[in-house]
C-alpha atoms as a PDB file:
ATOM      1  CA  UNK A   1       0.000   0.000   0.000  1.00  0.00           C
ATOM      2  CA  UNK A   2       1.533   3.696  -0.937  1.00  0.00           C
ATOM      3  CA  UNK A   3      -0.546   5.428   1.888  1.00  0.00           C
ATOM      4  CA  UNK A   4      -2.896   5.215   4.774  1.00  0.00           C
ATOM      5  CA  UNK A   5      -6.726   5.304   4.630  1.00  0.00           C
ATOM      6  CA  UNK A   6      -6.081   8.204   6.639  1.00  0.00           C
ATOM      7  CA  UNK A   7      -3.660   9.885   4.220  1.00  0.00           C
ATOM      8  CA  UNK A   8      -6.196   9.303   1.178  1.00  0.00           C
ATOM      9  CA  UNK A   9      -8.853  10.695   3.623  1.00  0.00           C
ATOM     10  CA  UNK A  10      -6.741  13.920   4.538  1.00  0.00           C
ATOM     11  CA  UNK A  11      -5.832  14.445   0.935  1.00  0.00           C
ATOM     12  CA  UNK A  12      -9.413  13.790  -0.043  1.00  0.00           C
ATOM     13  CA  UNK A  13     -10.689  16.214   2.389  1.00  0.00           C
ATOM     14  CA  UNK A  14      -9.272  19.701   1.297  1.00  0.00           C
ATOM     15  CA  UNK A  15     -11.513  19.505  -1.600  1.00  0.00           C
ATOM     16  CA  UNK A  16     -14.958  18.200   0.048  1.00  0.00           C
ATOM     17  CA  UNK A  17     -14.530  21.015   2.191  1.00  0.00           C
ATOM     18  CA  UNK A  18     -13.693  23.740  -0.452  1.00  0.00           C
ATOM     19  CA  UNK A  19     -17.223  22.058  -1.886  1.00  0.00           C
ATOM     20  CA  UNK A  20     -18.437  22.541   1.508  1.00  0.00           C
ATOM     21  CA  UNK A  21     -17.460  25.740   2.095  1.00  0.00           C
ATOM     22  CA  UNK A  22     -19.221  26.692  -1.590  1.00  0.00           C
ATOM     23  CA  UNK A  23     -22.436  25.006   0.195  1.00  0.00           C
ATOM     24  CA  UNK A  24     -22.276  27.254   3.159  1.00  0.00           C
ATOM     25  CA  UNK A  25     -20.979  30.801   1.836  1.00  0.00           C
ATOM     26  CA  UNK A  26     -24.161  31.094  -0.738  1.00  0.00           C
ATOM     27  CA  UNK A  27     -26.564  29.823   3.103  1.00  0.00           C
ATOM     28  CA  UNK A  28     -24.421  32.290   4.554  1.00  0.00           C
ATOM     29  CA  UNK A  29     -24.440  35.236   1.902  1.00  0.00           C
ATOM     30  CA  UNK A  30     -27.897  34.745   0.792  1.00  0.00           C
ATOM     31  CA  UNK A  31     -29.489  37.644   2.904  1.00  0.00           C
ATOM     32  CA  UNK A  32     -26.778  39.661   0.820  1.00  0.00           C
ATOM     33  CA  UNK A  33     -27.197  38.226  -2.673  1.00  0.00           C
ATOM     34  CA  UNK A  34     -30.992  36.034  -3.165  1.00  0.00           C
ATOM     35  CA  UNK A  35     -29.827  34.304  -5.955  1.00  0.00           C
ATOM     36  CA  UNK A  36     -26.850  32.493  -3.743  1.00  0.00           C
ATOM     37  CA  UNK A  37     -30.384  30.367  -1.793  1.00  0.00           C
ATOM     38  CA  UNK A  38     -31.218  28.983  -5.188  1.00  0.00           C
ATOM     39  CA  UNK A  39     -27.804  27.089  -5.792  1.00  0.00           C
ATOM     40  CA  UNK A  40     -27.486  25.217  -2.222  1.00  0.00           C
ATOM     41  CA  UNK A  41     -30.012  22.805  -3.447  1.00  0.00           C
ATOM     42  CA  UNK A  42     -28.093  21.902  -6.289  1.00  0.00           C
ATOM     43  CA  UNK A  43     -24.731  21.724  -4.754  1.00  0.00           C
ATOM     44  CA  UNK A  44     -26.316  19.974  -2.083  1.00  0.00           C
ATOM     45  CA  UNK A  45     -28.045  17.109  -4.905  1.00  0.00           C
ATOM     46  CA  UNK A  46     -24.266  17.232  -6.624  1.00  0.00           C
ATOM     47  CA  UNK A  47     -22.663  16.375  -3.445  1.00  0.00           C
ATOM     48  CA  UNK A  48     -22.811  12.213  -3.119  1.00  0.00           C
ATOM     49  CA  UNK A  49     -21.526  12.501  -6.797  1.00  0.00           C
ATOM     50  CA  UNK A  50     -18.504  14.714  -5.737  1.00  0.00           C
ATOM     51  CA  UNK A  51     -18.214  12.387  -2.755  1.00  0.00           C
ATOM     52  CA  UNK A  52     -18.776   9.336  -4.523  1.00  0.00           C
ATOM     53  CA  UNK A  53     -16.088  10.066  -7.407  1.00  0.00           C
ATOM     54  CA  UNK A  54     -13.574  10.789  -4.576  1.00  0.00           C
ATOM     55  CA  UNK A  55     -14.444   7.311  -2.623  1.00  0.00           C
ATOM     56  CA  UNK A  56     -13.858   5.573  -6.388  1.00  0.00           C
ATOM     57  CA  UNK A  57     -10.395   7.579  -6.797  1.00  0.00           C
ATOM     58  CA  UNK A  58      -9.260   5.979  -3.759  1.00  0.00           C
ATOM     59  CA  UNK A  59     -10.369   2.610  -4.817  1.00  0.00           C
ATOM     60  CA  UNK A  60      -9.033   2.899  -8.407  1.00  0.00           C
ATOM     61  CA  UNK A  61      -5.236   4.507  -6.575  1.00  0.00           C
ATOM     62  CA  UNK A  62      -5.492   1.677  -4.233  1.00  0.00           C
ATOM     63  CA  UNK A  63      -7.063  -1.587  -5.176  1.00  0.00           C
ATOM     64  CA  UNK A  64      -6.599  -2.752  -1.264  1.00  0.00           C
ATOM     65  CA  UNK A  65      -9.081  -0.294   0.284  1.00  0.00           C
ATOM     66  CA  UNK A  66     -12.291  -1.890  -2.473  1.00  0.00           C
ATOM     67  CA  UNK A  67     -13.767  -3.499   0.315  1.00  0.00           C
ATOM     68  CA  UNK A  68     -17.127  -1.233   1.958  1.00  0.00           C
ATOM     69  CA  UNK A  69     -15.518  -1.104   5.320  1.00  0.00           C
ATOM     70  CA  UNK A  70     -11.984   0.772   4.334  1.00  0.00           C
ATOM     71  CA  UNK A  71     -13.975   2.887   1.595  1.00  0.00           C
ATOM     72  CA  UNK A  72     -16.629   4.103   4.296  1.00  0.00           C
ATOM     73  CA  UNK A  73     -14.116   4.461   6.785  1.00  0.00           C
ATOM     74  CA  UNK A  74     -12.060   6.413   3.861  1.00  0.00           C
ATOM     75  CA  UNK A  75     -15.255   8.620   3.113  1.00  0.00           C
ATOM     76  CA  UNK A  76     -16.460   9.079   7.133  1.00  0.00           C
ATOM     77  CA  UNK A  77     -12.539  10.740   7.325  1.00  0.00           C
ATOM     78  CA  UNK A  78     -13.046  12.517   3.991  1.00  0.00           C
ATOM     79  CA  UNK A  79     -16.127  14.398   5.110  1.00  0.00           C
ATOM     80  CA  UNK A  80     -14.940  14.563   8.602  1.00  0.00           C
ATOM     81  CA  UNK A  81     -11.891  16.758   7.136  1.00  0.00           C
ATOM     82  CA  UNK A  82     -13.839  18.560   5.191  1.00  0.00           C
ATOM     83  CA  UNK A  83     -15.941  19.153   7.572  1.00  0.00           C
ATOM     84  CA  UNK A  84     -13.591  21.111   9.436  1.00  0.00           C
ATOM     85  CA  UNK A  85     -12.445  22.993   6.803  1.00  0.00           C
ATOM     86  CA  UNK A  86     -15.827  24.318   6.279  1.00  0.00           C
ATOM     87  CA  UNK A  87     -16.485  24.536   9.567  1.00  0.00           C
ATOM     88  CA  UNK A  88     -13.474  27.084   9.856  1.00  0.00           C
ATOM     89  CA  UNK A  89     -14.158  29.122   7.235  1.00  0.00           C
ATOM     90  CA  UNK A  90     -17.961  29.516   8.132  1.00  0.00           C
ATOM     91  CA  UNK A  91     -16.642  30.192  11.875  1.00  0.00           C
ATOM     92  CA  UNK A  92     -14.585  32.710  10.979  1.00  0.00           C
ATOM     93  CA  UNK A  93     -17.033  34.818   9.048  1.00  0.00           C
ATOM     94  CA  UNK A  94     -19.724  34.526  11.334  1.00  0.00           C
ATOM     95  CA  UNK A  95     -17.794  35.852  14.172  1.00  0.00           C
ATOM     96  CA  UNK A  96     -15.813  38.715  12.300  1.00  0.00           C
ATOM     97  CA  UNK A  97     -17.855  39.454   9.308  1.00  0.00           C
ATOM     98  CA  UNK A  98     -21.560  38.883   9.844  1.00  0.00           C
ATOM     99  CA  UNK A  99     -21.964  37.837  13.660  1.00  0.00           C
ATOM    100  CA  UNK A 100     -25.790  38.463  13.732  1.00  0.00           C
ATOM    101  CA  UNK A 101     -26.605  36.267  10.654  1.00  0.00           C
ATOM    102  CA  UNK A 102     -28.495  34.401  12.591  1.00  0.00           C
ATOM    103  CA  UNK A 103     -30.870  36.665  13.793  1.00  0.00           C
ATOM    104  CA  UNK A 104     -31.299  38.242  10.361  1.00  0.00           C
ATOM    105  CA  UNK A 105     -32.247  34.865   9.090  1.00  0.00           C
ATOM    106  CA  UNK A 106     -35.187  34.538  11.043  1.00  0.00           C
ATOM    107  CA  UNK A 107     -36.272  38.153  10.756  1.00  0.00           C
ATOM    108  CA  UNK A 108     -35.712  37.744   6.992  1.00  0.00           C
ATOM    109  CA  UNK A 109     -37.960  34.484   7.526  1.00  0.00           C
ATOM    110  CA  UNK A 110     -40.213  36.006   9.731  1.00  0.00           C
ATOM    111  CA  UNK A 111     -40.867  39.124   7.208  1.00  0.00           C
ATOM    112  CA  UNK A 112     -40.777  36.590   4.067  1.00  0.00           C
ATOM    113  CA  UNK A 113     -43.708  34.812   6.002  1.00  0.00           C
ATOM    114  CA  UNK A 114     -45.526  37.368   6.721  1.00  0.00           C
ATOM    115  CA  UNK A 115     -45.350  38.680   3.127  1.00  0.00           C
ATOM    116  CA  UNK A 116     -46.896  35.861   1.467  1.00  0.00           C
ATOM    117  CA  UNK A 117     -50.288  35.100   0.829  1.00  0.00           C
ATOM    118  CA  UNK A 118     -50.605  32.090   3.464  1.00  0.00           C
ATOM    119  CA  UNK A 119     -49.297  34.500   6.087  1.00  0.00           C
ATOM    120  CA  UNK A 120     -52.628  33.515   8.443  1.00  0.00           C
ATOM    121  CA  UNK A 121     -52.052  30.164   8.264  1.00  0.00           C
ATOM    122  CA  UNK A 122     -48.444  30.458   9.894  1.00  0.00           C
ATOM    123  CA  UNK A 123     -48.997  32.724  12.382  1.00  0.00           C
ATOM    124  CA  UNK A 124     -48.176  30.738  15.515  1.00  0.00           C
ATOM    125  CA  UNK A 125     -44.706  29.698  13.409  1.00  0.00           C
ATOM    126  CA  UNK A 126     -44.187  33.491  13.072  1.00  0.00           C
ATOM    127  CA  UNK A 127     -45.023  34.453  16.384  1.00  0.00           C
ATOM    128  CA  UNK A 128     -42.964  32.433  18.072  1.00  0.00           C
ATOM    129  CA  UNK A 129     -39.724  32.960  15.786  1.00  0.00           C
ATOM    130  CA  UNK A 130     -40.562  36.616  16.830  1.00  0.00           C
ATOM    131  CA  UNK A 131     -40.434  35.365  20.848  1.00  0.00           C
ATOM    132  CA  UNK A 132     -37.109  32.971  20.044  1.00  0.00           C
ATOM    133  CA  UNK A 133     -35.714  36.458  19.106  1.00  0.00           C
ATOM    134  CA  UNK A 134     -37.254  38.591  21.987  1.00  0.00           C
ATOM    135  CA  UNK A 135     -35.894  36.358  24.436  1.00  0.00           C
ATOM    136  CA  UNK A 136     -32.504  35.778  22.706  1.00  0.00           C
ATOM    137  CA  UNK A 137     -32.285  32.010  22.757  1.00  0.00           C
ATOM    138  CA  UNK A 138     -31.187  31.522  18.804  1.00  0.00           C
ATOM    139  CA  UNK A 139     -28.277  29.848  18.379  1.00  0.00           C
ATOM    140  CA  UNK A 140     -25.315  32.108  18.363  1.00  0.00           C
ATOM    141  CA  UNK A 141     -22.962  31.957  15.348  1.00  0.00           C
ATOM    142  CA  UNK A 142     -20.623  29.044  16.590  1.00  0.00           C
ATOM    143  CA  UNK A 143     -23.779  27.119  17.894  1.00  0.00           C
ATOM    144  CA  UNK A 144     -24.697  27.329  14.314  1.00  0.00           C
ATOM    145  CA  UNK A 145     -21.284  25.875  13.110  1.00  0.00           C
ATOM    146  CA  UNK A 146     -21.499  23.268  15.407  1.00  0.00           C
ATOM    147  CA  UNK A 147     -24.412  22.005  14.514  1.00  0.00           C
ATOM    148  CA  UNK A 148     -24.573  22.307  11.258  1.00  0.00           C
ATOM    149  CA  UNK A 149     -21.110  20.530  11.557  1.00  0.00           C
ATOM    150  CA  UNK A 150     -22.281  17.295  13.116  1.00  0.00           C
ATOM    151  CA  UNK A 151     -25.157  17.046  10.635  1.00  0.00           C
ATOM    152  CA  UNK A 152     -22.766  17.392   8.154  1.00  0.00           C
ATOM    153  CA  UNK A 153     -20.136  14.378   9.603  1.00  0.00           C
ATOM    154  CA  UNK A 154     -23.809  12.384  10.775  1.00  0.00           C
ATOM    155  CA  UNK A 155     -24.976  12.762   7.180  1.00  0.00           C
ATOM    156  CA  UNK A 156     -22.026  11.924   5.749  1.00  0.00           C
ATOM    157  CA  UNK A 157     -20.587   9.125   7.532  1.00  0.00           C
ATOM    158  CA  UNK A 158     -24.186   7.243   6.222  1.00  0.00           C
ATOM    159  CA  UNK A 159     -23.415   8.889   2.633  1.00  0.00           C
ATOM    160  CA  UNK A 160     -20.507   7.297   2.403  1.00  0.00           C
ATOM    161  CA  UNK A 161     -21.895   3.743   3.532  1.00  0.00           C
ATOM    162  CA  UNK A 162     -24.123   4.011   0.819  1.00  0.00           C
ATOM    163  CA  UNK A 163     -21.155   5.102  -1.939  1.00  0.00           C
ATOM    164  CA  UNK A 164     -19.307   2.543  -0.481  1.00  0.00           C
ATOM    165  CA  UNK A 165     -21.676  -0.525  -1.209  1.00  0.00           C
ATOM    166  CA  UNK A 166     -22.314   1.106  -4.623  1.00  0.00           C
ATOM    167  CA  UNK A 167     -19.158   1.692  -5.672  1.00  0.00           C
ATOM    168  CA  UNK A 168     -17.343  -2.287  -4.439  1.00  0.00           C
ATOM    169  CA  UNK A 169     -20.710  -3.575  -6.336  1.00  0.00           C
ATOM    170  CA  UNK A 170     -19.711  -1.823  -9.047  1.00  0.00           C
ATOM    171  CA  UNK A 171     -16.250  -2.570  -8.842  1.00  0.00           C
ATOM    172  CA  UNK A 172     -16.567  -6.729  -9.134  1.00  0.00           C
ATOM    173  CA  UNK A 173     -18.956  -6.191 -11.864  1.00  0.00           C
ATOM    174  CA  UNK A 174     -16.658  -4.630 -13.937  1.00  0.00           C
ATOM    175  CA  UNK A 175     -13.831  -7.097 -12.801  1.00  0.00           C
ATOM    176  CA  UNK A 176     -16.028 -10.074 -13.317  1.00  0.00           C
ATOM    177  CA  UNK A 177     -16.222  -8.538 -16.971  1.00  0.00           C
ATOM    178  CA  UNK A 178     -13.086  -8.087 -17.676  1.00  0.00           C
ATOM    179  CA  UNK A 179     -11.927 -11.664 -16.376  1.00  0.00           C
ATOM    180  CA  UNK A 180     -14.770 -12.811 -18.679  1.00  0.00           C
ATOM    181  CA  UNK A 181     -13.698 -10.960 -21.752  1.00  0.00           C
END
């Protein structure tokens, strides 16, 4: 073997979380700039494929590690790093550049809510968004980060059990038609 799980993983990781980061700078700038909301879904749908090419990369480099248990442990590490990459990045601006975000999220929600024509119906959602800010119990900035940083890992560490099967199946398929051939 040339290099660790762990090595692959690190390597791996710098760009998941530049892809990450992506992900959370249009959440995080799209009070500033509307159109940013509109691509986190997509980058969000594109992400097992990013993931799932990475896993294979690491598989095809190093035929050793084509077994589910070393790629998902390969792609819990990948996202892990990643994680923290984005993690810092998102940290950093919400304490230096924008540290009430949060609360101009849910007043932007709150007034977006109240704007529409089902306003009535979500009243009691509205109202007590409006208290949550009155008594100052949203999440501060690095609450945010945190959380949204173990979803991320939690999400991904079942992600990657899922590329994993898919990509070993895949894997002795295509060996199985080779040997054949």
């Amino acid at each position: 073997m040339n290099k660790s799980i762990y090595k692959y993983a690190a390597e791996a990781g710098v760009p998941i979380g530049m892809y990450l980061t992506l992900m959370s700078a249009c959440l995080l700038m799209s009070l500033r700039i509307e159109i940013l909301s509109m691509l986190v879904f997509p980058l969000m749908a594109c992400f097992p494929i990013v993931l799932g090419m990475t896993m294979k990369r690491i598989a095809t480099r190093e035929p050793a590690y084509m077994k589910v248990s070393a790629l998902w442990l390969g792609g819990i590490y990948t996202v892990i790093f990643g994680t923290l990459i984005c993690s810092l990045f998102s940290g950093v601006y919400l304490l230096f550049i924008d540290p009430g975000f949060v609360n101009s999220y849910f007043d932007h929600a709150i007034t977006t809510i109240e704007s529409s024509p089902m306003a009535v119906e979500y009243e009691a959602t509205t109202d007590l968004m409006r208290e949550a800010m009155d008594a100052h119990i949203l999440p501060t900035g690095m609450e945010f980060v945190s959380t949204m940083g173990w979803i991320t890992c939690f999400a991904g560490s079942i992600l990657s059990l899922v590329l994993s099967v898919i990509i070993v199946k895949t894997g002795k398929k295509r060996r199985e038609l080779i040997m054949n051939n």
